[in-house]
N, C-alpha and C. Protein backbone atom coordinates (compact mmCIF):
# COMPACT_ATOMS: atom_id res chain seq x y z
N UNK A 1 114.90 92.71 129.26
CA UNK A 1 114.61 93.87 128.44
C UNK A 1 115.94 94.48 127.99
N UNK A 2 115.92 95.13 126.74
CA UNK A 2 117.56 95.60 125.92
C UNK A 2 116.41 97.06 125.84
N UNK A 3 117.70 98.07 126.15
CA UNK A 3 117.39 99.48 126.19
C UNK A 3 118.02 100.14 124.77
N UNK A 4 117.87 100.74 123.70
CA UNK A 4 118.81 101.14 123.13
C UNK A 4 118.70 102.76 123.11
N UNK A 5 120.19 103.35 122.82
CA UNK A 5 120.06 104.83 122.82
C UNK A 5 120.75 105.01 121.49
N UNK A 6 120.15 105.48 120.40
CA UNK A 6 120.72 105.69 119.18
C UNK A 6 121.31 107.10 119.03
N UNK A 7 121.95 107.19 118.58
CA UNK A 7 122.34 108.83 118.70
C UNK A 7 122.86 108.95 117.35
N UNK A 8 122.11 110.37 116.55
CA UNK A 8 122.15 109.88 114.94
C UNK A 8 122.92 111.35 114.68
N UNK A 9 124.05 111.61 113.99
CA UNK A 9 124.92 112.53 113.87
C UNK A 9 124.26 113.17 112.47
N UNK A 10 123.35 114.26 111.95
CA UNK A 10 122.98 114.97 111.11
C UNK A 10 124.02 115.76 110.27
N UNK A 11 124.00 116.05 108.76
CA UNK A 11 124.76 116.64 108.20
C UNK A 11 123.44 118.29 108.49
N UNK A 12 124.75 118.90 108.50
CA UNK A 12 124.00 120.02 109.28
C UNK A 12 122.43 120.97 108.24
N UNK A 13 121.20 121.45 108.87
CA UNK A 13 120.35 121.47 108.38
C UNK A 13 119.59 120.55 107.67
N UNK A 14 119.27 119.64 108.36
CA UNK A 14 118.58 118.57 107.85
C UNK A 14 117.74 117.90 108.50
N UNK A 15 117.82 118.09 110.03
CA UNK A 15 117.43 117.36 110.78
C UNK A 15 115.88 117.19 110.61
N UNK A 16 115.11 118.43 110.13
CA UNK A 16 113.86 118.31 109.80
C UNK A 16 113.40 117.07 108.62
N UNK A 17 113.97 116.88 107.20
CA UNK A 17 113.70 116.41 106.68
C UNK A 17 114.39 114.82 107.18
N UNK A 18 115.23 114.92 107.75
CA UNK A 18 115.40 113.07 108.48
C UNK A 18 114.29 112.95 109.13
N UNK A 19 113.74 113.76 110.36
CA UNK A 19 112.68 113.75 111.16
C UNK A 19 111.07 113.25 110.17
N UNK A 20 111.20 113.43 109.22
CA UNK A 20 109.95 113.51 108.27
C UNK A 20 110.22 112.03 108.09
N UNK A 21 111.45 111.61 107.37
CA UNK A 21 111.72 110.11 107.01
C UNK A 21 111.32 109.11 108.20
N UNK A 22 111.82 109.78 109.19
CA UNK A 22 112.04 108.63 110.32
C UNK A 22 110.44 108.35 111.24
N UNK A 23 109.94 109.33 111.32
CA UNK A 23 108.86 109.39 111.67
C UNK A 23 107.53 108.37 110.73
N UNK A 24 107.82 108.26 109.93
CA UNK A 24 107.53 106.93 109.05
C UNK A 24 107.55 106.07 109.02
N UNK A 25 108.65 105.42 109.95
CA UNK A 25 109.20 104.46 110.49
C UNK A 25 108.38 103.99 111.90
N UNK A 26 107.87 104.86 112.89
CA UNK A 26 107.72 104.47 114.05
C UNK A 26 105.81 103.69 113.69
N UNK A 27 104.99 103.58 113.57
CA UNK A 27 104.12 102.85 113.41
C UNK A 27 104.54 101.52 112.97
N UNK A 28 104.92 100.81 112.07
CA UNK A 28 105.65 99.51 111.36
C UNK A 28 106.85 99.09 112.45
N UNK A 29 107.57 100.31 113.30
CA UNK A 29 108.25 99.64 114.02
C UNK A 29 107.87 99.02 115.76
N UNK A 30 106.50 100.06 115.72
CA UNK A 30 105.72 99.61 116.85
C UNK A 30 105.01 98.13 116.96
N UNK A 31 104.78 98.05 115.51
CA UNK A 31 103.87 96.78 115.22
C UNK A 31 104.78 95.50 115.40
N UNK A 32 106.64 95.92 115.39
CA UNK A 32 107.07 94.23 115.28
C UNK A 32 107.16 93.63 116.66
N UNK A 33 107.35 92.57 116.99
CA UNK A 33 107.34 91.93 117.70
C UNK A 33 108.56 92.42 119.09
N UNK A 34 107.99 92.09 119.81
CA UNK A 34 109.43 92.88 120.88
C UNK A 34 109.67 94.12 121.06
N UNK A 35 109.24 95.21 120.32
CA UNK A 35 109.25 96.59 120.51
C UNK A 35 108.29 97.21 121.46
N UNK A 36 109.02 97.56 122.88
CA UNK A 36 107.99 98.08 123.69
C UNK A 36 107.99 99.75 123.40
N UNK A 37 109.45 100.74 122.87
CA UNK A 37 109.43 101.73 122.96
C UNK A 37 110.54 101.76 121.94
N UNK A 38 109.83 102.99 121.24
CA UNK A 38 110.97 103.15 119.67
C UNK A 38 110.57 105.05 119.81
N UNK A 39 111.41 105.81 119.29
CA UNK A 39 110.76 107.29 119.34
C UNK A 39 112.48 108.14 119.03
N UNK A 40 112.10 108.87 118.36
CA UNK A 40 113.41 109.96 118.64
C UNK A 40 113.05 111.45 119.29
N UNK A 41 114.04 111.66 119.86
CA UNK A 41 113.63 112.87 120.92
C UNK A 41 114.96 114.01 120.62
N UNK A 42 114.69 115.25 120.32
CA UNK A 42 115.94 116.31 120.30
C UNK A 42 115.79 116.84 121.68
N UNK A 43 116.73 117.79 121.57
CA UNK A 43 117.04 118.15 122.45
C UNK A 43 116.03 119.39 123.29
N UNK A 44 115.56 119.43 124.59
CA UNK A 44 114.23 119.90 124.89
C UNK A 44 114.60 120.81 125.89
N UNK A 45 114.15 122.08 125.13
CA UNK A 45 114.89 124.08 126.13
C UNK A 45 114.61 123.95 127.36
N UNK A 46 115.00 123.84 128.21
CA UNK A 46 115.22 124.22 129.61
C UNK A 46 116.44 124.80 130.25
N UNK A 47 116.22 125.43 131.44
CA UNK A 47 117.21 126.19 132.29
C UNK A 47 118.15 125.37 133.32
N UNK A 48 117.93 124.32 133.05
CA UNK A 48 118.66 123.24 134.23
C UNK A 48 120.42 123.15 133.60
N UNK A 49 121.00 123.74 134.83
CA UNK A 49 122.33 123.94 133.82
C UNK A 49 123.15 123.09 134.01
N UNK A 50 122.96 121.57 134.52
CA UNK A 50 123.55 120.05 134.12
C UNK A 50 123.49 119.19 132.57
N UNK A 51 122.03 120.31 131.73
CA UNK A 51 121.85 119.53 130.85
C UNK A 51 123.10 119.75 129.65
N UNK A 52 123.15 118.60 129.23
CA UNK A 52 124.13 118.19 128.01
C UNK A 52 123.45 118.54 126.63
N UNK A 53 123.54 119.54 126.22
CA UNK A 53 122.95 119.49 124.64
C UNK A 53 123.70 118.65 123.84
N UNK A 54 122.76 118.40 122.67
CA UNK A 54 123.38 117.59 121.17
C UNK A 54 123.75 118.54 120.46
N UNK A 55 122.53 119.42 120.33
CA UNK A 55 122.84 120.33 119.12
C UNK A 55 121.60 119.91 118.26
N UNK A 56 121.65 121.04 117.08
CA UNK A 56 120.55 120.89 116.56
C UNK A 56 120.91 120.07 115.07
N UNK A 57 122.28 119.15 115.05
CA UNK A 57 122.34 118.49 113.83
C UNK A 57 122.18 116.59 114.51
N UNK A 58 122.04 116.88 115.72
CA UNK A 58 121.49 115.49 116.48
C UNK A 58 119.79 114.91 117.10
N UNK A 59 119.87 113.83 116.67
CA UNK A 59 118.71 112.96 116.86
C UNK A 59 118.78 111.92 117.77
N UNK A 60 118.44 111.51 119.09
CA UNK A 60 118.57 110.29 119.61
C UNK A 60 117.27 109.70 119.60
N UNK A 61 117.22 108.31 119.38
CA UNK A 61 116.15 107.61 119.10
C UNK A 61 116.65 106.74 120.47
N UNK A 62 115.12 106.49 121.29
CA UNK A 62 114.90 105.96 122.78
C UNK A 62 113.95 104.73 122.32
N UNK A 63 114.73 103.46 122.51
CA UNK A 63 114.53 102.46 122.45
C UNK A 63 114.25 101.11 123.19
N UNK A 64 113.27 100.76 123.66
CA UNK A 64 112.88 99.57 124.39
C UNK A 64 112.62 98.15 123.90
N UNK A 65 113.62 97.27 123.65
CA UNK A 65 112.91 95.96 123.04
C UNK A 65 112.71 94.95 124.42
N UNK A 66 111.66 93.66 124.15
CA UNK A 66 111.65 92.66 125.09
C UNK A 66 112.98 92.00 125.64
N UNK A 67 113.97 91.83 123.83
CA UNK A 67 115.20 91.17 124.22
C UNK A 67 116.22 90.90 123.14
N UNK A 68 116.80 90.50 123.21
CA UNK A 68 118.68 91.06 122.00
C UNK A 68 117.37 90.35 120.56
N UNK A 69 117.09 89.12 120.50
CA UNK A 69 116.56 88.31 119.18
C UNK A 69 115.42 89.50 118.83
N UNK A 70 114.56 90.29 119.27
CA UNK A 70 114.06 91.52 118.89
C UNK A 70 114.25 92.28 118.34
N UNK A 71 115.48 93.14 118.75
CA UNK A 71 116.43 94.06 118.67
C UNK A 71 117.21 93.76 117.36
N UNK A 72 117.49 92.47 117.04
CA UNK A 72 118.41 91.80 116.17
C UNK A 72 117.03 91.85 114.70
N UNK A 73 116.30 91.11 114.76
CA UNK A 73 115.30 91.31 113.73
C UNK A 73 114.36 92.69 113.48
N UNK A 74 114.60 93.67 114.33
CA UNK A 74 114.27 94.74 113.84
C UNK A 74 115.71 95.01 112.84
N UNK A 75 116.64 95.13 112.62
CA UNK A 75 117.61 95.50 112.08
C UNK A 75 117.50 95.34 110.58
N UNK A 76 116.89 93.95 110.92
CA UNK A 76 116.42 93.18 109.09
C UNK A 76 115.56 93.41 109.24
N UNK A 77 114.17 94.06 109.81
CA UNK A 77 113.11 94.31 108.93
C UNK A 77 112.90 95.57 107.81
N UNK A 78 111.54 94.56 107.14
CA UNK A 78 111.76 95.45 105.59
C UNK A 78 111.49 96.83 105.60
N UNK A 79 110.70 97.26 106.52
CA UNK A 79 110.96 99.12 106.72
C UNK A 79 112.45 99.58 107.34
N UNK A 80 113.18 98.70 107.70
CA UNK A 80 114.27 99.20 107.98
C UNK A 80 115.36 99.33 106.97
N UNK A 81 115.24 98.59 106.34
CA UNK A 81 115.72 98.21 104.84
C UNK A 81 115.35 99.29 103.83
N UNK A 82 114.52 99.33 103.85
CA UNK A 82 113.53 100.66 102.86
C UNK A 82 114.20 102.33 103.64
N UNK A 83 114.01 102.13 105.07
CA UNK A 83 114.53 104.01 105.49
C UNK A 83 116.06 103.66 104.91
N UNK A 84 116.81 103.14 105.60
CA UNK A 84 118.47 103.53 105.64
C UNK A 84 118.78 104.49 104.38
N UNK A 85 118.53 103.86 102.82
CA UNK A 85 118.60 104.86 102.10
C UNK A 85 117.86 105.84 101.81
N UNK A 86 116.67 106.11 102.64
CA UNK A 86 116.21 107.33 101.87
C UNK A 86 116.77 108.40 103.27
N UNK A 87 117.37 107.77 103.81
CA UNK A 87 118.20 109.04 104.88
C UNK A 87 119.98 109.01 104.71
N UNK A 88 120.10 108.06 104.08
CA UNK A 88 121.72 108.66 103.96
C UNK A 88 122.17 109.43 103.41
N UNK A 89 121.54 110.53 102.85
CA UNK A 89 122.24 111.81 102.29
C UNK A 89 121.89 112.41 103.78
N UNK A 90 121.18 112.51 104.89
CA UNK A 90 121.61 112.99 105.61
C UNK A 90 122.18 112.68 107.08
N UNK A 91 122.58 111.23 107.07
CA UNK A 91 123.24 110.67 107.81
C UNK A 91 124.33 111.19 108.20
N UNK A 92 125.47 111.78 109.34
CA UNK A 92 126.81 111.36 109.14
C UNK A 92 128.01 109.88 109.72
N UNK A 93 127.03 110.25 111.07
CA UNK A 93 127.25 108.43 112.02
C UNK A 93 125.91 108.43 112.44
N UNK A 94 125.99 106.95 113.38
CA UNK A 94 124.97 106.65 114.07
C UNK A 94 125.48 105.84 115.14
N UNK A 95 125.38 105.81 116.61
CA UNK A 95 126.31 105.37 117.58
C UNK A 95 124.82 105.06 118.74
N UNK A 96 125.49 103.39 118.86
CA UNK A 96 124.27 102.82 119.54
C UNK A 96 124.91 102.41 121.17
N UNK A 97 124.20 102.58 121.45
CA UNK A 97 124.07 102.22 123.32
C UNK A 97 123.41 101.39 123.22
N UNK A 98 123.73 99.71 123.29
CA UNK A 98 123.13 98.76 123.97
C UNK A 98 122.95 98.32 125.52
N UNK A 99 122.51 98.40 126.06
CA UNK A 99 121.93 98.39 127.32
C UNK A 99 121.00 97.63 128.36
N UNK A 100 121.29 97.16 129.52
CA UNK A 100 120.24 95.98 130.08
C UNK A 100 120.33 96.62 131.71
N UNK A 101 119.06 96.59 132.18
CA UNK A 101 118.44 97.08 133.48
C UNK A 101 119.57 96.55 134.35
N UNK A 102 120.27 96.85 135.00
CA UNK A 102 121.26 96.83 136.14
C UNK A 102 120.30 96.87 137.56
């Protein structure tokens, strides 16, 4: 199993309308092959004072594939192809954590 942690850097006030784009995305990306867990998650209010905020111009998307050839053809699929530009006006990076169960 490949874990990924996407962490998507927002141009500031936007995060709602990426959230609208991307959320579009998760049905078609549930359906491909190898995807056990796809989702983006902000950052969630609590009093625990270890937690690390993003901030509210960050998105991390929590990712589970079966295995790297998964992971690799989600990249080329055609909804993935189709979002990238309708979110790069509010892109600034995007910084991936590839990852395997230790």
């Amino acid at each position: 199993m490949i874990h990924v942690i996407a962490t998507i850097e927002l141009e500031p006030g936007t995060r709602d309308a990426f959230l609208v784009e991307f959320n579009k995305l998760i049905k078609p990306v549930h359906a491909e092959d190898g995807c056990i867990e796809y989702g983006p998650a902000i950052d969630a209010e609590t009093d625990i004072a270890a937690q690390v905020k993003n901030g509210p111009n960050m998105v991390v998307v929590v990712e589970k594939w079966r295995d790297l050839p998964a992971l690799k053809a989600h990249s080329v699929a055609p909804h993935m192809q189709a979002y990238r530009p309708r979110v790069k006006d509010f892109v600034i990076s995007t910084k991936l954590q590839i990852l395997q169960p230790a």
